[in-house]
PDB file of N, CA and C in Angstrom:
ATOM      1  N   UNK A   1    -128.052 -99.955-105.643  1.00  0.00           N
ATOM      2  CA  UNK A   1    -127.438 -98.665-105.902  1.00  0.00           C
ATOM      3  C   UNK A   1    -126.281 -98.459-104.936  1.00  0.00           C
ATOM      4  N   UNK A   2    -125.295 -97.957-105.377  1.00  0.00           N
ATOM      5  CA  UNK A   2    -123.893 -97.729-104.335  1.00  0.00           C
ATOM      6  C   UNK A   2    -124.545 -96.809-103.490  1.00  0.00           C
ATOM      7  N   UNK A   3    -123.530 -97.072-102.451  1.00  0.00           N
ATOM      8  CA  UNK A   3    -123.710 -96.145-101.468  1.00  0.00           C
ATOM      9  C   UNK A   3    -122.803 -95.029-101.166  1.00  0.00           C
ATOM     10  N   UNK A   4    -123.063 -94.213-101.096  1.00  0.00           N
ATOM     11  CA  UNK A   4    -121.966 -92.711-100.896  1.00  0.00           C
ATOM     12  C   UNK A   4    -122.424 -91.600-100.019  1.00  0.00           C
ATOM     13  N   UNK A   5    -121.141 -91.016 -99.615  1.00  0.00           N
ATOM     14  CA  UNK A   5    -121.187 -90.019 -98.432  1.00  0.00           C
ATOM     15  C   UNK A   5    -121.756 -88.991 -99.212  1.00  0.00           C
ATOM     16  N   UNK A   6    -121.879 -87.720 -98.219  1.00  0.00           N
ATOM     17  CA  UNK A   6    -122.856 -86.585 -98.694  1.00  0.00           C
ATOM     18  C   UNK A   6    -121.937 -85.344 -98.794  1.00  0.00           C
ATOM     19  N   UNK A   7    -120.276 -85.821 -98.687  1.00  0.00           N
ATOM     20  CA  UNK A   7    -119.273 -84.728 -99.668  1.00  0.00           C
ATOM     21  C   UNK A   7    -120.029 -84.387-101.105  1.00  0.00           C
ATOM     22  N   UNK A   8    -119.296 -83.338-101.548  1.00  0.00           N
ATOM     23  CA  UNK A   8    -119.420 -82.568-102.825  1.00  0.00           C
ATOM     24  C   UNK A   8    -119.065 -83.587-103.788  1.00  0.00           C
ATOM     25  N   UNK A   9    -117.651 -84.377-103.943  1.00  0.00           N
ATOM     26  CA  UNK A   9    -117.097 -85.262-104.486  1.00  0.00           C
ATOM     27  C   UNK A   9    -118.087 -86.633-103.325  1.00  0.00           C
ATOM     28  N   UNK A  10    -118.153 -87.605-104.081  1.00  0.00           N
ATOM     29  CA  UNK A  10    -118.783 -88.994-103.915  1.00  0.00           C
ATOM     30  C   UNK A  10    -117.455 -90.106-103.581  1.00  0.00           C
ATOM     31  N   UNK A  11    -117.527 -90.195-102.351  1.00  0.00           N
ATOM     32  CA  UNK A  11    -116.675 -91.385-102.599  1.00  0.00           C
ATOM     33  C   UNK A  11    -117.056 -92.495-101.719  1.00  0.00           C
ATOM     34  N   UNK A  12    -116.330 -93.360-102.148  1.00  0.00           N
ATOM     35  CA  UNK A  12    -117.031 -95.041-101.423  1.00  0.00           C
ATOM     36  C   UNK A  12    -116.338 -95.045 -99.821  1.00  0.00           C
ATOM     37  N   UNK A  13    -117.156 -95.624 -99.170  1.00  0.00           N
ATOM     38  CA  UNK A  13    -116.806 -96.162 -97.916  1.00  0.00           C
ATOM     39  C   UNK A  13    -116.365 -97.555 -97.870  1.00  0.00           C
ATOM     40  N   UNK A  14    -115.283 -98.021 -97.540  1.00  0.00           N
ATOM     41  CA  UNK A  14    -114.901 -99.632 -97.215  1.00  0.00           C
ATOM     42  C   UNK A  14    -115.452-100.281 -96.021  1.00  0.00           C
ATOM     43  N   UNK A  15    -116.004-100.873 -96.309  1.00  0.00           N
ATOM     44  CA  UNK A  15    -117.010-101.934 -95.240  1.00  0.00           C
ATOM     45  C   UNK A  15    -115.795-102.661 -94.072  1.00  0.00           C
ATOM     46  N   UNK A  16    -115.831-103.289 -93.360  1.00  0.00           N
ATOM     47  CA  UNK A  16    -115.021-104.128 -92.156  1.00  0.00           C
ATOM     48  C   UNK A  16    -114.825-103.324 -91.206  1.00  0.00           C
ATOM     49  N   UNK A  17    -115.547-102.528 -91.045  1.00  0.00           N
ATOM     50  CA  UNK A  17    -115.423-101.648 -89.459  1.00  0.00           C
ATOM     51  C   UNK A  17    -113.977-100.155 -89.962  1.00  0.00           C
ATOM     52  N   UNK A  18    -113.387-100.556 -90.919  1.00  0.00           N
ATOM     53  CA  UNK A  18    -112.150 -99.585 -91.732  1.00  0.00           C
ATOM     54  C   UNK A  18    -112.373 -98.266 -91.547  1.00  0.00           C
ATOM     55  N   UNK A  19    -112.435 -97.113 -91.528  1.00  0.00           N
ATOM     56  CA  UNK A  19    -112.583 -96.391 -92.032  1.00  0.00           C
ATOM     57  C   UNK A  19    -111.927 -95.251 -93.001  1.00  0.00           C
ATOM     58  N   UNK A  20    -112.046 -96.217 -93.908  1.00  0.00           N
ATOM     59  CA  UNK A  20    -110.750 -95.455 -95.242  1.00  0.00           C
ATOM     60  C   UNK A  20    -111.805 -95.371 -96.315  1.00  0.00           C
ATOM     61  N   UNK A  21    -111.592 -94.114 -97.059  1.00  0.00           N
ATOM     62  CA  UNK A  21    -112.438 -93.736 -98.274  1.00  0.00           C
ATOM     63  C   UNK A  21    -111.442 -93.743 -99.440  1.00  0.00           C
ATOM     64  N   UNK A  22    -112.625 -94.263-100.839  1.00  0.00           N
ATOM     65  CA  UNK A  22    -111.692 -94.084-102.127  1.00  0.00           C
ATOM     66  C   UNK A  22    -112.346 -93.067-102.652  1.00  0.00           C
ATOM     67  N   UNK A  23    -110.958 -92.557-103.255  1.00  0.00           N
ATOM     68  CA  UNK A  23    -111.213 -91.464-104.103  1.00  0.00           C
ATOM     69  C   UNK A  23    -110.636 -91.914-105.443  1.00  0.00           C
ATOM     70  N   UNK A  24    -110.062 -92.560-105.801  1.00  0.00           N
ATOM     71  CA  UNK A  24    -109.561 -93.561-107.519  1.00  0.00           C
ATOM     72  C   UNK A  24    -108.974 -94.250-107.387  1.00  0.00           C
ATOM     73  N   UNK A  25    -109.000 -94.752-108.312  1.00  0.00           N
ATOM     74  CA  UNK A  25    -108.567 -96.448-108.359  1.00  0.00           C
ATOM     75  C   UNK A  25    -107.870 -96.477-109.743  1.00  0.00           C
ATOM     76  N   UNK A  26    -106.814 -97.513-109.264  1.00  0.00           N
ATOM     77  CA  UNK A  26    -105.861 -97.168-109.949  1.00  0.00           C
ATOM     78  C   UNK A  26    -105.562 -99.062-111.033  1.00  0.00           C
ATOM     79  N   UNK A  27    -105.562 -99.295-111.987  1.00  0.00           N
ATOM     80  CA  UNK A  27    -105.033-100.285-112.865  1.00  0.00           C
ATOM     81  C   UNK A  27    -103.825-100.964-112.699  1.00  0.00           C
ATOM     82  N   UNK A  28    -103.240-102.142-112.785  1.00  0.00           N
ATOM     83  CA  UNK A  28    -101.969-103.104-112.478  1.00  0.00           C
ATOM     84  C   UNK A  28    -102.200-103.946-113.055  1.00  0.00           C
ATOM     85  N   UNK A  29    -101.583-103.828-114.265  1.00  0.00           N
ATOM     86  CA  UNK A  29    -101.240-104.555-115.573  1.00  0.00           C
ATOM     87  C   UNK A  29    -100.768-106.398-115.188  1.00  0.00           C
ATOM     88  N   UNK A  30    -101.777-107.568-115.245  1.00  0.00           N
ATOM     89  CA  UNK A  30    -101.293-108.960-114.967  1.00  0.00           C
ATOM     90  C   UNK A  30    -101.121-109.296-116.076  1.00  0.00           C
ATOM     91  N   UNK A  31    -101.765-109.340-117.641  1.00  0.00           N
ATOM     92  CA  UNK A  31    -100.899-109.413-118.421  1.00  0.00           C
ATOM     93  C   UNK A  31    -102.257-108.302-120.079  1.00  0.00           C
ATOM     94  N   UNK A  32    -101.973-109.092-121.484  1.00  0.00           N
ATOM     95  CA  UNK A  32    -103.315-108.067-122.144  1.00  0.00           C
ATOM     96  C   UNK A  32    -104.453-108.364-121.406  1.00  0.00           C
ATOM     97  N   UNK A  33    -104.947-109.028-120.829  1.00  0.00           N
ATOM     98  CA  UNK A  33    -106.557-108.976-120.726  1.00  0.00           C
ATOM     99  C   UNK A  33    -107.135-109.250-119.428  1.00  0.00           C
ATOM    100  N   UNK A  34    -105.784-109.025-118.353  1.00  0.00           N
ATOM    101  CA  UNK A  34    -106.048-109.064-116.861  1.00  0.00           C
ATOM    102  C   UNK A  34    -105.815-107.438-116.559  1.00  0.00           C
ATOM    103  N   UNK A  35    -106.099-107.097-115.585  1.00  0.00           N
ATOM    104  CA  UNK A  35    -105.863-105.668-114.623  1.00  0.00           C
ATOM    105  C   UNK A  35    -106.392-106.198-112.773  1.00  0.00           C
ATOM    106  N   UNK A  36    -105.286-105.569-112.343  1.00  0.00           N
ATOM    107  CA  UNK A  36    -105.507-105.986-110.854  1.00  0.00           C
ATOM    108  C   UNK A  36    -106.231-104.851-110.517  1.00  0.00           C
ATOM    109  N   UNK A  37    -107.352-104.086-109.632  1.00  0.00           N
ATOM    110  CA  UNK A  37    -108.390-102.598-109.520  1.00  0.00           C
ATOM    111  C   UNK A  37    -107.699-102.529-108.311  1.00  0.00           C
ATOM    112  N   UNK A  38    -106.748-101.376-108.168  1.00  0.00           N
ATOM    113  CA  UNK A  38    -106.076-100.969-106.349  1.00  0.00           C
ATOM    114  C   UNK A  38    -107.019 -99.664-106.170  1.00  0.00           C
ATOM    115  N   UNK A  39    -107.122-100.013-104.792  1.00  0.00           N
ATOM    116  CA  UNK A  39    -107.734 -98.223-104.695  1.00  0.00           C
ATOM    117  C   UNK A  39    -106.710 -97.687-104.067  1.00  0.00           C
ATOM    118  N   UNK A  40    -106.969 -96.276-103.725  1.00  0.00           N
ATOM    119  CA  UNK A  40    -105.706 -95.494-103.526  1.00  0.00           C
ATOM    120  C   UNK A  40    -104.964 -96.004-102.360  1.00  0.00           C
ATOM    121  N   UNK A  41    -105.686 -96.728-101.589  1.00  0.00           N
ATOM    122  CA  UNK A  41    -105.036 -97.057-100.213  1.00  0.00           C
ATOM    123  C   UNK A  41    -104.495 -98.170-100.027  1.00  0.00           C
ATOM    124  N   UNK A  42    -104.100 -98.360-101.633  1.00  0.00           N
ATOM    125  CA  UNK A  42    -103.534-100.256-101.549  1.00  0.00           C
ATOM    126  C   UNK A  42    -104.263-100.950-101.591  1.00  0.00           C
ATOM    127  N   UNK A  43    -105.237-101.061-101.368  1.00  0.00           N
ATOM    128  CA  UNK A  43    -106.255-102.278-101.101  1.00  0.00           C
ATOM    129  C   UNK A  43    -106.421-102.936-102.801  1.00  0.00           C
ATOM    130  N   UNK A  44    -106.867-104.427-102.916  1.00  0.00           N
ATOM    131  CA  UNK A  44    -107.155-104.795-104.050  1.00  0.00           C
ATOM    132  C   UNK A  44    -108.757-104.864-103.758  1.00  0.00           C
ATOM    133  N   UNK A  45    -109.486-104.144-105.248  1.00  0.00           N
ATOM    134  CA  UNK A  45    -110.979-104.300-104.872  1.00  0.00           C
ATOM    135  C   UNK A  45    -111.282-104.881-105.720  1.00  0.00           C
ATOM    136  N   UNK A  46    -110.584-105.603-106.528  1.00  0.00           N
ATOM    137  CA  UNK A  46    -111.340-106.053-108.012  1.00  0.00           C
ATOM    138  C   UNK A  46    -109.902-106.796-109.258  1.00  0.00           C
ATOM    139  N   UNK A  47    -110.488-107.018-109.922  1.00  0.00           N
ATOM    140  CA  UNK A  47    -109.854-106.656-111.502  1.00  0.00           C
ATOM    141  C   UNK A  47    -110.641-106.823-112.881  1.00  0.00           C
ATOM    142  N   UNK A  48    -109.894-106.059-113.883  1.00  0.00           N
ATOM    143  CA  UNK A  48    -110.652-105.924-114.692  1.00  0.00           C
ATOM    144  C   UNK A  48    -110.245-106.831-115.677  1.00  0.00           C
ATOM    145  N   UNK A  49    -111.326-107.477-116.115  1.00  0.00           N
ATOM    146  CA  UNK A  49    -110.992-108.261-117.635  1.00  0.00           C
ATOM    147  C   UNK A  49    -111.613-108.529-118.724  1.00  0.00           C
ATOM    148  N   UNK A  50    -111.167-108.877-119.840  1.00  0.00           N
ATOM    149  CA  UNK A  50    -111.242-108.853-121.205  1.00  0.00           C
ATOM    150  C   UNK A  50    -111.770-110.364-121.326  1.00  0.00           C
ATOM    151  N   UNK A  51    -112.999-110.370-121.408  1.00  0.00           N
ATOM    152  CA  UNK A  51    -114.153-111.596-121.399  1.00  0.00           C
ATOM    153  C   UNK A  51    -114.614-111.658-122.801  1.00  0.00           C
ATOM    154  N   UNK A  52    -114.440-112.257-123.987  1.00  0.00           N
ATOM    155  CA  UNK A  52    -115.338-112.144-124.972  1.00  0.00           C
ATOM    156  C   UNK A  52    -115.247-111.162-125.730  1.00  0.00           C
ATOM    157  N   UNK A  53    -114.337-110.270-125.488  1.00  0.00           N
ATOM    158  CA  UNK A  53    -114.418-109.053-126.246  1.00  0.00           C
ATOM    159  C   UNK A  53    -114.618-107.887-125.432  1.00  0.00           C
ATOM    160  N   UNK A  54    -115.095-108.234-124.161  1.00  0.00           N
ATOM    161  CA  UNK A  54    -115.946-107.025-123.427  1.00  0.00           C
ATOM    162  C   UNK A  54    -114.800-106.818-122.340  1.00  0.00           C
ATOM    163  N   UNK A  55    -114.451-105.801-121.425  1.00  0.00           N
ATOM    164  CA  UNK A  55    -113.907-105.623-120.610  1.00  0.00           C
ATOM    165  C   UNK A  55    -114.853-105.522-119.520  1.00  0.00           C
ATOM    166  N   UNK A  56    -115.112-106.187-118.363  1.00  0.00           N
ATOM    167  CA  UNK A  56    -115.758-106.110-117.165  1.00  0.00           C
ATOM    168  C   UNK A  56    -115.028-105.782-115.706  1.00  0.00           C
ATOM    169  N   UNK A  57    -115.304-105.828-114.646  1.00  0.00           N
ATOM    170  CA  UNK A  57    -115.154-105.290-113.086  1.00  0.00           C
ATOM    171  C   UNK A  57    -115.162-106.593-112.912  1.00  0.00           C
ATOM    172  N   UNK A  58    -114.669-107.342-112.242  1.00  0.00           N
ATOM    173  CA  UNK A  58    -114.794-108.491-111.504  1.00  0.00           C
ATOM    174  C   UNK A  58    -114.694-108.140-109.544  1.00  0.00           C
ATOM    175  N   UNK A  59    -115.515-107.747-108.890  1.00  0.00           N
ATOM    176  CA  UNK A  59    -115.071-107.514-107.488  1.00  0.00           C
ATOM    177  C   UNK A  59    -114.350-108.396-106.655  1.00  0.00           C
ATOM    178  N   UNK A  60    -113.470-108.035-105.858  1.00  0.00           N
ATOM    179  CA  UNK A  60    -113.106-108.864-104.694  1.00  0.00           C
ATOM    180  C   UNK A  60    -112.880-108.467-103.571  1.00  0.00           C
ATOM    181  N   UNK A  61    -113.212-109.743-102.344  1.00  0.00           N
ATOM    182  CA  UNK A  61    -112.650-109.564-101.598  1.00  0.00           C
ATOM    183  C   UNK A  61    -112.414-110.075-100.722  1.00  0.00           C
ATOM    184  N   UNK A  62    -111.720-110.017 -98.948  1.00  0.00           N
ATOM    185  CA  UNK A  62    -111.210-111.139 -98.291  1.00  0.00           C
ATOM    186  C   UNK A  62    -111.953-111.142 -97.159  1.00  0.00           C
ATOM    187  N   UNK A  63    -111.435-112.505 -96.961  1.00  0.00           N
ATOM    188  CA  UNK A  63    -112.493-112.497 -95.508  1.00  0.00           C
ATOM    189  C   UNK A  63    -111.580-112.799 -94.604  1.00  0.00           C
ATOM    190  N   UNK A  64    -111.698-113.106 -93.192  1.00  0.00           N
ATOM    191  CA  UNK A  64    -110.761-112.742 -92.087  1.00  0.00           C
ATOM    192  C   UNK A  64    -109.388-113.632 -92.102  1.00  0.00           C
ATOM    193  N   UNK A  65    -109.173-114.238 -92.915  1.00  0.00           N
ATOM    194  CA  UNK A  65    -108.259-115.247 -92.874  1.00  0.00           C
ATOM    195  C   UNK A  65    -107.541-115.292 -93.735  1.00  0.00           C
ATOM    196  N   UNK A  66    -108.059-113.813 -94.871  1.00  0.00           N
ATOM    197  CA  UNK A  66    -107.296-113.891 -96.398  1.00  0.00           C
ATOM    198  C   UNK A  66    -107.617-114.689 -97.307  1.00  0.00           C
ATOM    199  N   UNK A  67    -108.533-115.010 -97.616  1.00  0.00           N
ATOM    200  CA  UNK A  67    -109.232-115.785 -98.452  1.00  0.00           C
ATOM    201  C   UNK A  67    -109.828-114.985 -99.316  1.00  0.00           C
ATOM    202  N   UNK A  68    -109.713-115.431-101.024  1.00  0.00           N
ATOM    203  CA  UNK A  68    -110.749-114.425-101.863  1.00  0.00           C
ATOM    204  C   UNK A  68    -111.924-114.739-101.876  1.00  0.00           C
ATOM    205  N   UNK A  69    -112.871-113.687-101.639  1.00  0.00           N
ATOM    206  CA  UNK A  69    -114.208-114.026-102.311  1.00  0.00           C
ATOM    207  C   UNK A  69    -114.724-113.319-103.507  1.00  0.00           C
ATOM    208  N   UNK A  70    -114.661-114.127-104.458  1.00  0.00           N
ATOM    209  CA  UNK A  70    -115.006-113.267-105.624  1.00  0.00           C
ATOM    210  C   UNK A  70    -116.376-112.890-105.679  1.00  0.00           C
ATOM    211  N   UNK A  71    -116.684-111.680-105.954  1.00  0.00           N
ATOM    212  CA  UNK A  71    -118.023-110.618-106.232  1.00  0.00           C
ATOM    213  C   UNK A  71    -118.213-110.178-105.098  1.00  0.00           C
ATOM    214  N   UNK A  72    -117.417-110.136-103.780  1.00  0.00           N
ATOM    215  CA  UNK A  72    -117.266-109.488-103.091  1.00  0.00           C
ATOM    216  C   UNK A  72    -116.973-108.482-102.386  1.00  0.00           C
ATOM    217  N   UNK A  73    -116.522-108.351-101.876  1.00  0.00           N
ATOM    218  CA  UNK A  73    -116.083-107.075-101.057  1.00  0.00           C
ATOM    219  C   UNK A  73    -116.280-105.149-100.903  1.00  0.00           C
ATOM    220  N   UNK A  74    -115.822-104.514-101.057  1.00  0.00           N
ATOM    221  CA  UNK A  74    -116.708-102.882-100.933  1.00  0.00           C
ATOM    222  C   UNK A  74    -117.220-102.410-102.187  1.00  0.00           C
ATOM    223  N   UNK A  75    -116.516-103.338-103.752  1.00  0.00           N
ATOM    224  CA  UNK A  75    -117.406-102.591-104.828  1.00  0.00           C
ATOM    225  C   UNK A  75    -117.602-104.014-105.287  1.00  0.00           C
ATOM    226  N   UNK A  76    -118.851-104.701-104.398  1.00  0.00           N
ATOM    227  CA  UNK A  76    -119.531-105.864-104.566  1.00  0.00           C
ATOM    228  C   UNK A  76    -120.687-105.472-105.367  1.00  0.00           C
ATOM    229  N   UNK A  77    -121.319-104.160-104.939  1.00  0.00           N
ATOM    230  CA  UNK A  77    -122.231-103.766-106.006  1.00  0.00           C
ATOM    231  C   UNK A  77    -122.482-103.366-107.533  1.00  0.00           C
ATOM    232  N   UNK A  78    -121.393-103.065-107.434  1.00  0.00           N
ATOM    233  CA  UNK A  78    -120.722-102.741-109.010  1.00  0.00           C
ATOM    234  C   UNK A  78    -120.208-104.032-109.779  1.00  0.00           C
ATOM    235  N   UNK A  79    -119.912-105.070-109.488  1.00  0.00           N
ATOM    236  CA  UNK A  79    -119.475-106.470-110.269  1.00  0.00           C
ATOM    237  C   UNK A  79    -120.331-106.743-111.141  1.00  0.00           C
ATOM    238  N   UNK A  80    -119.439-106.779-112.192  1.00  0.00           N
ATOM    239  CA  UNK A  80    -119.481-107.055-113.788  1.00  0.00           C
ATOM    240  C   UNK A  80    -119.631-105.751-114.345  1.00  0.00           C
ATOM    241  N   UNK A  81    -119.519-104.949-113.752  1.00  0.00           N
ATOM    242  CA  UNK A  81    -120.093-103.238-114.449  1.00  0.00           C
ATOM    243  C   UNK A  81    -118.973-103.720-116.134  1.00  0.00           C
ATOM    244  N   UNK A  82    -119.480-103.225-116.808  1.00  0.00           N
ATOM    245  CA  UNK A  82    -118.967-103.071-118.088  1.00  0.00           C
ATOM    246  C   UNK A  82    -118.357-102.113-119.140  1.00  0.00           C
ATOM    247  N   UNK A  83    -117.295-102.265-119.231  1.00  0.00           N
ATOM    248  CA  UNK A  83    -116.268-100.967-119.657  1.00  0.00           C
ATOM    249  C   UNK A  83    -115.543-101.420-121.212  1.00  0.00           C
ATOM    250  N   UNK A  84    -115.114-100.327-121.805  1.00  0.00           N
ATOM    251  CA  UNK A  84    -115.487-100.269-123.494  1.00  0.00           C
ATOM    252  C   UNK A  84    -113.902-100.536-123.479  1.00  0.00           C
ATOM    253  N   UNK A  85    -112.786 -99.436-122.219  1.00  0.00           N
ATOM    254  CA  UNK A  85    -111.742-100.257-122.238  1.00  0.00           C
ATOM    255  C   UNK A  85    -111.050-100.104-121.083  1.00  0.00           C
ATOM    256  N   UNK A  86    -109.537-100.436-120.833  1.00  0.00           N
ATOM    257  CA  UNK A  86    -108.989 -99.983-119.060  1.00  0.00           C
ATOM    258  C   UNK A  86    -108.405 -98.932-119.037  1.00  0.00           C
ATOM    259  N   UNK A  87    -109.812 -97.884-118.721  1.00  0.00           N
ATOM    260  CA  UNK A  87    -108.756 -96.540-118.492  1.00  0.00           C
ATOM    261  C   UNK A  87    -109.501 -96.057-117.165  1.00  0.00           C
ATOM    262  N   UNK A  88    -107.952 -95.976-116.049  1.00  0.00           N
ATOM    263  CA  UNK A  88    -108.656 -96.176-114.461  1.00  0.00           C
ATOM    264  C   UNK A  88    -109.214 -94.680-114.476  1.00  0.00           C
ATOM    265  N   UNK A  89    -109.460 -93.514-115.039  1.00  0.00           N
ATOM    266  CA  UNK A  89    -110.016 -92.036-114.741  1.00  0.00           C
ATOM    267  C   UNK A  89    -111.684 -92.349-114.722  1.00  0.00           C
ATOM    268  N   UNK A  90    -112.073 -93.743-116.403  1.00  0.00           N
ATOM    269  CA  UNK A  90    -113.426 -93.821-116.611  1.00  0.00           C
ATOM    270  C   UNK A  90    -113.975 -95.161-115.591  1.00  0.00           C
ATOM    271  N   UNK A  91    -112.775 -95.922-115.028  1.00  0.00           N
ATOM    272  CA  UNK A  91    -113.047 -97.109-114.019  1.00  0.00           C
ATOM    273  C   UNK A  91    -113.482 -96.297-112.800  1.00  0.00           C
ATOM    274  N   UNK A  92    -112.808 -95.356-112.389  1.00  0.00           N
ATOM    275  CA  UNK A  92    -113.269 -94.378-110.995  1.00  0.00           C
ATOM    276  C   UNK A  92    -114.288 -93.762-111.087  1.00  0.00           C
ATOM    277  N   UNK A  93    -114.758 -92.771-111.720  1.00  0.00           N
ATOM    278  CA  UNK A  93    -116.040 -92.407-112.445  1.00  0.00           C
ATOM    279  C   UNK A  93    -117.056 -93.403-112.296  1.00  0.00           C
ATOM    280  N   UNK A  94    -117.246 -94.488-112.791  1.00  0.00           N
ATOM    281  CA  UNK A  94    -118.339 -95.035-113.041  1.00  0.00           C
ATOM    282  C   UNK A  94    -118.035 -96.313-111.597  1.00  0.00           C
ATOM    283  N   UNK A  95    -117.424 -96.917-111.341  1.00  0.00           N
ATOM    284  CA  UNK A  95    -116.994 -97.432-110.257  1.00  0.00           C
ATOM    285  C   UNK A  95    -117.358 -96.737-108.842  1.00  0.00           C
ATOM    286  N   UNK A  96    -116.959 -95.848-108.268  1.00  0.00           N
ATOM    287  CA  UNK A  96    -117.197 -94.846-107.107  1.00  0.00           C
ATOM    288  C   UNK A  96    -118.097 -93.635-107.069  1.00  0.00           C
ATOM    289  N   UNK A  97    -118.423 -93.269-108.549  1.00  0.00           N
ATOM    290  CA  UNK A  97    -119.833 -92.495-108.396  1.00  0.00           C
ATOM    291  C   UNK A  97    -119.363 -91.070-109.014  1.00  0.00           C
TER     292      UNK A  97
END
């Protein structure tokens, strides 16, 4: 289960000692059936793609040297979540809580 602060609004905490919170996340078009997932603070947490028909979350993230690790990083818990299509209002929602 994600984890979230005990604001009124829910938002995610970024793991690495950071302390920056998302509040939405925003879509970046790689081409039809890629999306890069930014959260508001720039960061890349993900992208979304068009697998089979299905649109999924793919998480990411880096480790100290800049390296990807895929199904990683602060919405590691949420990877593969499954979405009908890319619209970042219902990606934030169900993504950050």
């Amino acid at each position: 289960m994600p984890v979230h602060n005990s604001n009124a609004r829910q938002r995610r905490k970024l793991g690495g000692g950071e302390n920056l919170t998302v509040k939405a996340l925003a879509l970046v078009a790689v081409n039809d059936m890629i999306f890069r997932v930014i959260s508001d603070s720039g960061q890349h947490v993900g992208n979304l793609k068009k697998i089979r028909g299905v649109w999924k979350f793919k998480a990411i993230g880096y480790d100290g040297n800049g390296l990807v690790i895929p199904g990683g990083g602060p919405l590691t818990d949420v990877h593969n979540t499954v979405f009908d299509n890319p619209d970042p209002s219902l990606l934030t929602s169900r993504l950050l809580g």
